[in-house]
Protein backbone atom coordinates (compact mmCIF):
# COMPACT_ATOMS: atom_id res chain seq x y z
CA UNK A 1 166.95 71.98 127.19
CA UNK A 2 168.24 74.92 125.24
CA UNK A 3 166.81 74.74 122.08
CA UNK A 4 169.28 76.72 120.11
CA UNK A 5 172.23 74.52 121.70
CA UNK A 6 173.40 71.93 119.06
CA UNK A 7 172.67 68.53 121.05
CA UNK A 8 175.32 65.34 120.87
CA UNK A 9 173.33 62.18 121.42
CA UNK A 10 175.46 59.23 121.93
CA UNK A 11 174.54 55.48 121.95
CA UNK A 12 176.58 53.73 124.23
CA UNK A 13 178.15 54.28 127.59
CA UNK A 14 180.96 52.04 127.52
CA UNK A 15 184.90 52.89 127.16
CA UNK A 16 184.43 55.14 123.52
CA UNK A 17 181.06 56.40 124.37
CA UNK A 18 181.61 58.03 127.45
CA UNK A 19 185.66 59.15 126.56
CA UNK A 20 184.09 60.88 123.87
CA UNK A 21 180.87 62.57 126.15
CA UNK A 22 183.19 64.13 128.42
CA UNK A 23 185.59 65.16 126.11
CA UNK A 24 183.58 67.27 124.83
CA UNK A 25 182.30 68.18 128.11
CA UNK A 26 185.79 69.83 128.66
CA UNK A 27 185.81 71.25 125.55
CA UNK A 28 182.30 72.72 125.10
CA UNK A 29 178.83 73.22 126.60
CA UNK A 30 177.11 71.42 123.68
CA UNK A 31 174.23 69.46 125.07
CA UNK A 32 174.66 65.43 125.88
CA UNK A 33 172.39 62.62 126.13
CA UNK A 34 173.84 59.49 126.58
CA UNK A 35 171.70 56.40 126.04
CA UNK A 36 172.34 52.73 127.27
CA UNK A 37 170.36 50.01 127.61
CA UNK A 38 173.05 47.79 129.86
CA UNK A 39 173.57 49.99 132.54
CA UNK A 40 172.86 53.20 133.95
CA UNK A 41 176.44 54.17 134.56
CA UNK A 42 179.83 53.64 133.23
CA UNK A 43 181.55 50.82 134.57
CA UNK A 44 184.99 49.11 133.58
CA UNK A 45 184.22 45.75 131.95
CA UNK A 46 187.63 44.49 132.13
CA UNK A 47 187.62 43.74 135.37
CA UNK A 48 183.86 41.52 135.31
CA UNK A 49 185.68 38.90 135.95
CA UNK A 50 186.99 39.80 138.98
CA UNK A 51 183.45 40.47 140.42
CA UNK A 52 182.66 36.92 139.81
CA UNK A 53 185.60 35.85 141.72
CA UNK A 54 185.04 37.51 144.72
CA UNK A 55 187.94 39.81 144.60
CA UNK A 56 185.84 43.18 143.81
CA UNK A 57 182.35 44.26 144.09
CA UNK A 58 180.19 45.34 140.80
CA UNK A 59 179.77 49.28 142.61
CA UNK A 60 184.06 48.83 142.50
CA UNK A 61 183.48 49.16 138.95
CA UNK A 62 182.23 52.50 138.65
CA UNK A 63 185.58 54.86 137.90
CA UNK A 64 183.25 57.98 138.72
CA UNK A 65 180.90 59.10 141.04
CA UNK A 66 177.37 58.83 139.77
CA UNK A 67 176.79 62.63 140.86
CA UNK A 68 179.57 62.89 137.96
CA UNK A 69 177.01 63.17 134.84
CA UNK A 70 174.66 65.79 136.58
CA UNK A 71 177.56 67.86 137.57
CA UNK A 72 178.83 67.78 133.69
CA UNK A 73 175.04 68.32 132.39
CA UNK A 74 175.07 65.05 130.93
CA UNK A 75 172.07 63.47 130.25
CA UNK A 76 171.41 59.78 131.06
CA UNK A 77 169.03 57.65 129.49
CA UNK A 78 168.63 54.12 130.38
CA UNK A 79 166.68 52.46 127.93
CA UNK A 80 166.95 50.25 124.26
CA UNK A 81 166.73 52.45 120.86
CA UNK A 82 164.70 50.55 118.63
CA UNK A 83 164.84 52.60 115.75
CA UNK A 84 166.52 55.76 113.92
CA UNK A 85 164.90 57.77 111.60
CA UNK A 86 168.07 59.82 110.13
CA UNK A 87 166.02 61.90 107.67
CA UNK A 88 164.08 63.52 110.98
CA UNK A 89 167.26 62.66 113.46
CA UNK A 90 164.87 61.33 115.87
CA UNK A 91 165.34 57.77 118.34
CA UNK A 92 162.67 55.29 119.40
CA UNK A 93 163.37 54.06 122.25
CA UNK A 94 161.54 51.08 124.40
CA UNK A 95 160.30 53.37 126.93
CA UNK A 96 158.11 54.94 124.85
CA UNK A 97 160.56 58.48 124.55
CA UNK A 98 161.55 59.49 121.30
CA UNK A 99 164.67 61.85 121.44
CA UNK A 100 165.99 64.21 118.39
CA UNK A 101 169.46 65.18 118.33
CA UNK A 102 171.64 67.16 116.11
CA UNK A 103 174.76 64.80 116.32
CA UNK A 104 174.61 61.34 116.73
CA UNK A 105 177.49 59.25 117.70
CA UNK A 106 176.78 55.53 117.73
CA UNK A 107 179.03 53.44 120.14
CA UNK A 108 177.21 50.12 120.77
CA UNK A 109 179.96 47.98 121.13
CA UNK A 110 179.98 44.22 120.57
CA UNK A 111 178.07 40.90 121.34
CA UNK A 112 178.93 37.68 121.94
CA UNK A 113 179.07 35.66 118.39
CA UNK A 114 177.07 32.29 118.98
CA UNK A 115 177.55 31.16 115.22
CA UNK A 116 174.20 29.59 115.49
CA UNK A 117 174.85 26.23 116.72
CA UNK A 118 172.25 23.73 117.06
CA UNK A 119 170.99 24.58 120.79
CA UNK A 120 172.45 28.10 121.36
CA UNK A 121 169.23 29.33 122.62
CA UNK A 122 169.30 26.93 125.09
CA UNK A 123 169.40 28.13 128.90
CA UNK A 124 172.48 28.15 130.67
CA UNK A 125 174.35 28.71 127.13
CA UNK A 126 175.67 32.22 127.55
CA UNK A 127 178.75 34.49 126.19
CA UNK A 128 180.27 37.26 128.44
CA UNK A 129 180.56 40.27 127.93
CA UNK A 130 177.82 42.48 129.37
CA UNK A 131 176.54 42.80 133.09
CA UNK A 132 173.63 40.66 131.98
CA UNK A 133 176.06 38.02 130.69
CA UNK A 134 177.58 38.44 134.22
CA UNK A 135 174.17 38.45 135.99
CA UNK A 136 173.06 34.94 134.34
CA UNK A 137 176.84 33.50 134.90
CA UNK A 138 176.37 33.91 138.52
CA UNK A 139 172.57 32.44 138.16
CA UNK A 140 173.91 29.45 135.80
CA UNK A 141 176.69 28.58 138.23
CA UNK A 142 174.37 28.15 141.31
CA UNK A 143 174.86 24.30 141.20
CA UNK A 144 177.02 23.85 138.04
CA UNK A 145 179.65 20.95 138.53
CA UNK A 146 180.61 21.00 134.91
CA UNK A 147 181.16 23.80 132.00
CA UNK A 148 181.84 23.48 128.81
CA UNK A 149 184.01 27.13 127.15
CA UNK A 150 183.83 26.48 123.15
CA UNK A 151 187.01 29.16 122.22
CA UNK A 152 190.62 29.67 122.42
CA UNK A 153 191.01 33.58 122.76
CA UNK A 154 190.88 36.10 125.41
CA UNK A 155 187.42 35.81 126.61
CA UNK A 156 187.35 32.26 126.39
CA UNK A 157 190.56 32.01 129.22
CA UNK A 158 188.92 34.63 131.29
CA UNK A 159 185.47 32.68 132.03
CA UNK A 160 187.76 29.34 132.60
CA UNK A 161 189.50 31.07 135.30
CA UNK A 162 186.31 32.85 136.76
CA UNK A 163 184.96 29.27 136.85
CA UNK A 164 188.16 27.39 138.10
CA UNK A 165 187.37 30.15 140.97
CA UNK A 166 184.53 28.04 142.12
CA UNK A 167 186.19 24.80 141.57
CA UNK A 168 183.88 23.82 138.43
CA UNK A 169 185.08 21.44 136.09
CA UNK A 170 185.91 23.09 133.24
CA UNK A 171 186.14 21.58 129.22
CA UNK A 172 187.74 24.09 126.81
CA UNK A 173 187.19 23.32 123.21
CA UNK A 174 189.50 25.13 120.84
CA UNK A 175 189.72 24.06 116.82
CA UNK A 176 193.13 25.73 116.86
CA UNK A 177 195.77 22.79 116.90
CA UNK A 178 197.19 25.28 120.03
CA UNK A 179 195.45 27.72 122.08
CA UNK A 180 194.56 31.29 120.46
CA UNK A 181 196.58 29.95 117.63
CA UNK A 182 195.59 32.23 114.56
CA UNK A 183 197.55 35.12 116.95
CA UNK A 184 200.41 33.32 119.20
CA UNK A 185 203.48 31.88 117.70
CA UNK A 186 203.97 28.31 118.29
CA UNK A 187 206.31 28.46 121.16
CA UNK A 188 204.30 30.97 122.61
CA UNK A 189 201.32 29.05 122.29
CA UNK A 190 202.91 25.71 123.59
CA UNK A 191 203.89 27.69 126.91
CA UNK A 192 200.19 28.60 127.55
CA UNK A 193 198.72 24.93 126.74
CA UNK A 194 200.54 23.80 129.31
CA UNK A 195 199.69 26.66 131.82
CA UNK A 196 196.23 26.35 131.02
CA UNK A 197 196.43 22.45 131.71
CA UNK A 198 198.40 23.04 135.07
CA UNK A 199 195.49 24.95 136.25
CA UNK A 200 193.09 22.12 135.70
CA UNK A 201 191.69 22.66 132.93
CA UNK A 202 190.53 20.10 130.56
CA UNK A 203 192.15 21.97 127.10
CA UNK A 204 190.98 19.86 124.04
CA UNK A 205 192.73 21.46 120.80
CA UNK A 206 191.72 20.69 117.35
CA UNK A 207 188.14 19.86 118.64
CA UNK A 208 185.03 21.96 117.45
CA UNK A 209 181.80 22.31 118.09
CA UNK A 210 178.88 20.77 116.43
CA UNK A 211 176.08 20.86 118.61
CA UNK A 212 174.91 22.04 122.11
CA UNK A 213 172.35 19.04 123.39
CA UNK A 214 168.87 19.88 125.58
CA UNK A 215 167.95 17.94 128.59
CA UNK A 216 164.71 17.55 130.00
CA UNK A 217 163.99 21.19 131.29
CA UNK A 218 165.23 22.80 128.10
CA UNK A 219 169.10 23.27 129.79
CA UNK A 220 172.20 22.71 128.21
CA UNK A 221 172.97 19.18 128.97
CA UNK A 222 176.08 18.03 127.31
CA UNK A 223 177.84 19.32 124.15
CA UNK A 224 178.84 16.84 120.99
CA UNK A 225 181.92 17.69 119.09
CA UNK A 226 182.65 17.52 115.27
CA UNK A 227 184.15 14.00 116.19
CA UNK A 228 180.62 12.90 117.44
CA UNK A 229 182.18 13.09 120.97
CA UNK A 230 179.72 13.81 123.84
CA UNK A 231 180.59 16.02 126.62
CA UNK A 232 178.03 16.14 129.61
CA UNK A 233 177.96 19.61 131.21
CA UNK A 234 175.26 21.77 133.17
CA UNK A 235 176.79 25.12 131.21
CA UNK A 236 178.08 26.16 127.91
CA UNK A 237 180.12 29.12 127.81
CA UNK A 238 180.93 30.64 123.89
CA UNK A 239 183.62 32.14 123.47
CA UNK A 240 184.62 32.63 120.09
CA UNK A 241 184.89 36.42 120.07
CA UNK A 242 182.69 39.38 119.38
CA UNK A 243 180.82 41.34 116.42
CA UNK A 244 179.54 44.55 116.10
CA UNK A 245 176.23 45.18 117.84
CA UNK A 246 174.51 46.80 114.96
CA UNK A 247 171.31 44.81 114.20
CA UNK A 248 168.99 47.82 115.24
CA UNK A 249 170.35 50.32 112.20
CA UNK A 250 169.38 48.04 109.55
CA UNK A 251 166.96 50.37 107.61
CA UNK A 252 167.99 53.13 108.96
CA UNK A 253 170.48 54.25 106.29
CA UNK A 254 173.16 54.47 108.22
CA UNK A 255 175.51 51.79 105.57
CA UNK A 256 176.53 48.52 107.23
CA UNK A 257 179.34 46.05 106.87
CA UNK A 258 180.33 43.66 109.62
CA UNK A 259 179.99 46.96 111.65
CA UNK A 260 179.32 50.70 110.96
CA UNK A 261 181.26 51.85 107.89
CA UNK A 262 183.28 55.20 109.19
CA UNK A 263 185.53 56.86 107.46
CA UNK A 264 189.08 58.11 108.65
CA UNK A 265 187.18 61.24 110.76
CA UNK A 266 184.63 58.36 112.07
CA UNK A 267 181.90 59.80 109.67
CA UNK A 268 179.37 57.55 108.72
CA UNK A 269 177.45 57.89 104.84
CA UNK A 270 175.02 60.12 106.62
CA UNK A 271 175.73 63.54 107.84
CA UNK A 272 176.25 63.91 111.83
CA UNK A 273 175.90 60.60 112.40
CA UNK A 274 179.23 59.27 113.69
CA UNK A 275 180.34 55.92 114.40
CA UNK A 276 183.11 54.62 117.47
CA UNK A 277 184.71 51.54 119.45
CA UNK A 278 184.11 48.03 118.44
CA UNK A 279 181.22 48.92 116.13
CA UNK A 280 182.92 50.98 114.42
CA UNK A 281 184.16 49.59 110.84
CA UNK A 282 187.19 51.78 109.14
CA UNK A 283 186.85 52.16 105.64
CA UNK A 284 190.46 53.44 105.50
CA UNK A 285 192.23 51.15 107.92
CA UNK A 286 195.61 52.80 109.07
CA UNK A 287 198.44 50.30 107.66
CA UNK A 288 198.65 47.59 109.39
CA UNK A 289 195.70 47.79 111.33
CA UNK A 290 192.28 46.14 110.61
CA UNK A 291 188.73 47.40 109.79
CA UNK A 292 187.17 46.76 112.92
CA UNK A 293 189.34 46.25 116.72
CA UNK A 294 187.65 45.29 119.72
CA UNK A 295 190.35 46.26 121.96
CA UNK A 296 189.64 49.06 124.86
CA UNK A 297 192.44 51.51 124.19
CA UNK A 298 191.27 52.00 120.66
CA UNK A 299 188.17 53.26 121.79
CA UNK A 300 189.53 55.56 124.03
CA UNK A 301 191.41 57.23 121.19
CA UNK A 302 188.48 57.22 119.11
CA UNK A 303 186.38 58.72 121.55
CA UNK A 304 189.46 61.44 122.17
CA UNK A 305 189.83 61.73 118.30
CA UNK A 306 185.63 62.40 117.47
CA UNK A 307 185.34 64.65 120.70
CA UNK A 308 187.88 66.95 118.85
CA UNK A 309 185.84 67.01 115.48
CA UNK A 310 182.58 67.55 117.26
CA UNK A 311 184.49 70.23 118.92
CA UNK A 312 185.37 72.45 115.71
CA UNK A 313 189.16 70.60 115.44
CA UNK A 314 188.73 68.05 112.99
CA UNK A 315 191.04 65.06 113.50
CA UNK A 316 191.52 62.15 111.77
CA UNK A 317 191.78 58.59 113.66
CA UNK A 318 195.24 57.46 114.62
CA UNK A 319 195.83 54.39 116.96
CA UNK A 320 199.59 54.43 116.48
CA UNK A 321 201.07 51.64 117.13
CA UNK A 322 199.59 48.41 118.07
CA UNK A 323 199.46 46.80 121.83
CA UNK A 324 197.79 44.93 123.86
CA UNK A 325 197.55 42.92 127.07
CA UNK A 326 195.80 40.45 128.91
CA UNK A 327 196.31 37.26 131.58
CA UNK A 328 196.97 34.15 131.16
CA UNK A 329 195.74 32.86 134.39
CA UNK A 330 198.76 34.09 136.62
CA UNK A 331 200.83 34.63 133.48
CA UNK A 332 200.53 38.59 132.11
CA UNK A 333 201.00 39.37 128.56
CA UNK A 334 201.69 42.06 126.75
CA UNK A 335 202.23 42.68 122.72
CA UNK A 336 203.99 45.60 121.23
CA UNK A 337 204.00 45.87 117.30
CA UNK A 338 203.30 43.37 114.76
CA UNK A 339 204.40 39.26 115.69
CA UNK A 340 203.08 36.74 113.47
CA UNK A 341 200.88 33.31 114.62
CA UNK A 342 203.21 32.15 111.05
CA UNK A 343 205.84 34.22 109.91
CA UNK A 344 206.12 35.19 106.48
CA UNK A 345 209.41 36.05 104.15
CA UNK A 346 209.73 39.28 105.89
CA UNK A 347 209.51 38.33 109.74
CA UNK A 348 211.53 36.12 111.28
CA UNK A 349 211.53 35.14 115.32
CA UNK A 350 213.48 35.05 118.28
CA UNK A 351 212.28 33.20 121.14
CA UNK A 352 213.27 33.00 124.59
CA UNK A 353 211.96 31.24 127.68
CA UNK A 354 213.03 31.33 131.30
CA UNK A 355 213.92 27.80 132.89
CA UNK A 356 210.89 27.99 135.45
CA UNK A 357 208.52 27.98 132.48
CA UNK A 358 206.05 30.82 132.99
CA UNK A 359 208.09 33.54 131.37
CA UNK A 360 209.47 34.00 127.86
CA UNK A 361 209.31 36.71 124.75
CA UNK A 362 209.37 36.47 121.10
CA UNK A 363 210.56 39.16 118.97
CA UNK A 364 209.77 39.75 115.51
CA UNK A 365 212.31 41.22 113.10
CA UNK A 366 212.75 41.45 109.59
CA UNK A 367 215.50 39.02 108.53
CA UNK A 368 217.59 41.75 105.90
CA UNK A 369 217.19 44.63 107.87
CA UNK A 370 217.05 43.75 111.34
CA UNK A 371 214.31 46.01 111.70
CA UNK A 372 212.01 45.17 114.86
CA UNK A 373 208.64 44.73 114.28
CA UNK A 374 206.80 43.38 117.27
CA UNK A 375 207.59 41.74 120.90
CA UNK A 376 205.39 39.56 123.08
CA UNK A 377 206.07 38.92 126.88
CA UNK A 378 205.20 36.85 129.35
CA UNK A 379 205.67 37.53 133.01
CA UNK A 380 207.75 39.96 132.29
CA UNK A 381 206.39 43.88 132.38
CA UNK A 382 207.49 45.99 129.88
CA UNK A 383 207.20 49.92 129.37
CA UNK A 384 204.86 50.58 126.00
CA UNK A 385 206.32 54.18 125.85
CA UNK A 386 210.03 52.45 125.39
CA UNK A 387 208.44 50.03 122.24
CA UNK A 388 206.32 53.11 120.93
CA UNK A 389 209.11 55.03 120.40
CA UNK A 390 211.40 51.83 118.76
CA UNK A 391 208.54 51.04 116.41
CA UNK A 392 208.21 54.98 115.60
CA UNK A 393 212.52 55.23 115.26
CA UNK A 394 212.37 51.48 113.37
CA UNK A 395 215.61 50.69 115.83
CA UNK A 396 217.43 47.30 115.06
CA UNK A 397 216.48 44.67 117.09
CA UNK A 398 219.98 44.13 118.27
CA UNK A 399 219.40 47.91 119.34
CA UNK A 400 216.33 46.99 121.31
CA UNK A 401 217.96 43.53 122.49
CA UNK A 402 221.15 45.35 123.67
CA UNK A 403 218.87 47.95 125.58
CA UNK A 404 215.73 45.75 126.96
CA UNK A 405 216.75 47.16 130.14
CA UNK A 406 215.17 50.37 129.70
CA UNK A 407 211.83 48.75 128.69
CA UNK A 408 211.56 46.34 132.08
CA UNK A 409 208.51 47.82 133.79
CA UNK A 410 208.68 45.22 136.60
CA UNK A 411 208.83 45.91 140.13
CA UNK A 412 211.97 46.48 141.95
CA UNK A 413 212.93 43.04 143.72
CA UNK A 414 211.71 41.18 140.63
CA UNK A 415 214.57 39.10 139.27
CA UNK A 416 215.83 40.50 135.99
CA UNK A 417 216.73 38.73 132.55
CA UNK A 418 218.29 40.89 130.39
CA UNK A 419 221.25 39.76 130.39
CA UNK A 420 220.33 36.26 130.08
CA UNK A 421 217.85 37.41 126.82
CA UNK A 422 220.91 39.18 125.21
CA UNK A 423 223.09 36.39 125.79
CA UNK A 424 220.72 33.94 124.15
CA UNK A 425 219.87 36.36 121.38
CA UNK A 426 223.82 36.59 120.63
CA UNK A 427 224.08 32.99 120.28
């Protein structure tokens, strides 16, 4: 390496990691090391699931060509940092290399929370969310008949399906009274219940768990529940989200919360050292938004935003507006804006469902100005441009009502409901 080059090192190769490495490939000839410890590539973890399931293979992951990086001059390292020693910007790594950089931009991501339930070390207890997590499903699963999935949120439906897949039995515990129920409104939560239930899956609300019980070879062998119930199973799946994966900076420095504290230009307390994606704590939360978001578009921006400062443009993280999406089993969703699990004084609710049952929205409003706030949909595609731009103009919601039209994103022979929608929304 050119010693007189200023070199980026960057911890992490998922979604805000490697946005941000070539970024400022395109930008600059700075030199990059990336270092990760999961893989030696970037791959698209979204779509794990679908690996399991037979539909793609784990090399359909990669978005690039692995001759990519070496064509870019950027550097990867495959291999665990152990420590980092800020005051001589050096990193320890497993494999015995120690690597100094001039920048460092720490992107570790998230792991599974396990909340440290009796029995969480067992074998065959697992979360998902890395290759390894996908590596031990498929190990776990060889002759499982029954899981158990303690969670109600995104995840949580995602390994159900994956396992429904294989035809294994499949327990969900959720302490919500209704699935994902400290995020969907009621009506929208009722609608997924029963979706989840129609694809045979055991759903067991307001149940929690207390304890994940050995059997004779030191396996998972049933779960009990804060009711003292007892659930025989040959797998336990938790679900019940993420946190930052930041255990190896402690000492370091580098100051902590629940994740890395970064300011509004990602900077962490110490200088150069730079924080993105789901570790990634904001100090100075946009409004609206929350400290830390686990969600793969905001680490795209972030990686966008920091490859810009490390650039010479200094930028200050934006996420806009927020959205998201997922699936429901065969049901998509999508959220634009702000809708409330519970609704305070200044949001009020419209809901609408189709008569077939696996499509419906809710819009949020505010009830004195008629300003829309948020929309969720089911089965029903919707352009995030078209709600970007309402929630920037803060149009009526008999505005966007009147013109849901122009937001329908579905495909052409798809049957259409706005009129229906406005019709209901009149009455």
């Amino acid at each position: 390496m050119n010693s007189a080059a200023t070199h980026i090192v960057i911890i992490g190769n998922g979604i805000a990691g490697i946005t941000a490495a070539l970024e400022i490939r395109k930008q600059s000839k700075q030199l990059i090391t990336v270092i990760s410890a999961e893989s030696e590539y970037f791959f698209s973890r979204t779509a794990l699931m679908y690996v399991y399931m037979g539909h793609l293979k784990f090399e359909h992951l990669y978005p690039y060509e692995h001759d990519l990086w070496q064509k870019n001059n950027i550097r990867l390292v495959n291999a665990r940092v152990l420590t980092i020693t800020t005051s001589a910007k050096s990193i320890e790594l497993d494999n015995g290399l120690q690597i100094r950089y001039d920048r460092l931009v720490i992107a570790t991501g998230s792991l599974p929370n396990k909340v440290g339930w009796p029995g969480h070390d067992l074998e065959s207890v697992l979360g998902l969310y890395s290759k390894q997590d996908l590596d031990y499903l498929e190990v776990c699963t060889t002759n499982c008949r029954h899981a158990v999935v303690v969670g109600g949120g995104l995840i949580g439906i995602e390994v159900a399906e994956m396992l429904r897949s294989r035809n294994i039995a499949v327990t969900m515990l959720v302490r919500e009274a209704s699935f994902w129920g400290n995020v969907l409104p009621a009506s929208d939560g009722e609608m997924i219940n029963r979706h989840i239930r129609e694809h045979k899956v055991n759903l067991r609300l307001s149940a929690q768990l207390k304890a994940i019980l050995p059997g004779n070879n030191q396996r998972a062998a049933a779960v009990e529940t804060s009711s003292g119930e007892k659930i025989d199973c040959d797998l336990v799946a938790l679900t019940t989200g993420v946190s930052p994966n930041i255990a190896f900076l402690e000492g370091s420095g580098i100051l902590l919360g629940k994740g890395v504290k970064v300011n509004r230009f990602l900077e962490t307390n110490v200088p150069e050292v730079y924080a993105i994606g789901d570790c990634a704590e904001q100090t100075e939360p946009q409004e609206g938004r929350k400290p830390i978001e686990a969600v793969w578009y905001t680490g795209k921006i972030m990686g966008e935003t920091l490859a810009r400062t490390l650039c010479g443009n200094k930028t200050a993280y934006a996420p806009g507006h927020w959205f998201n999406s997922a699936k429901f089993f065969d049901i998509e969703y999508q959220t634009y804006g702000r809708v409330a699990a519970k609704p305070g004084d200044g949001e009020r609710h419209f809901y609408w469902k189709h008569g077939g049952g696996k499509k419906a929205i809710t819009i949020a409003y505010h009830p004195t100005t008629k300003i829309f706030q948020g929309i969720n949909c089911y089965g029903i595609r919707m352009r995030h441009d078209y709600f970007n731009q309402v929630l920037e103009q803060q149009l009526s919601v008999n505005s966007v009502v009147s013109q849901l039209a122009q937001a329908n994103f579905d495909p052409e022979f798809y049957s259409r409901h706005e009129r229906e929608i406005r019709k209901a929304f009149e009455q």
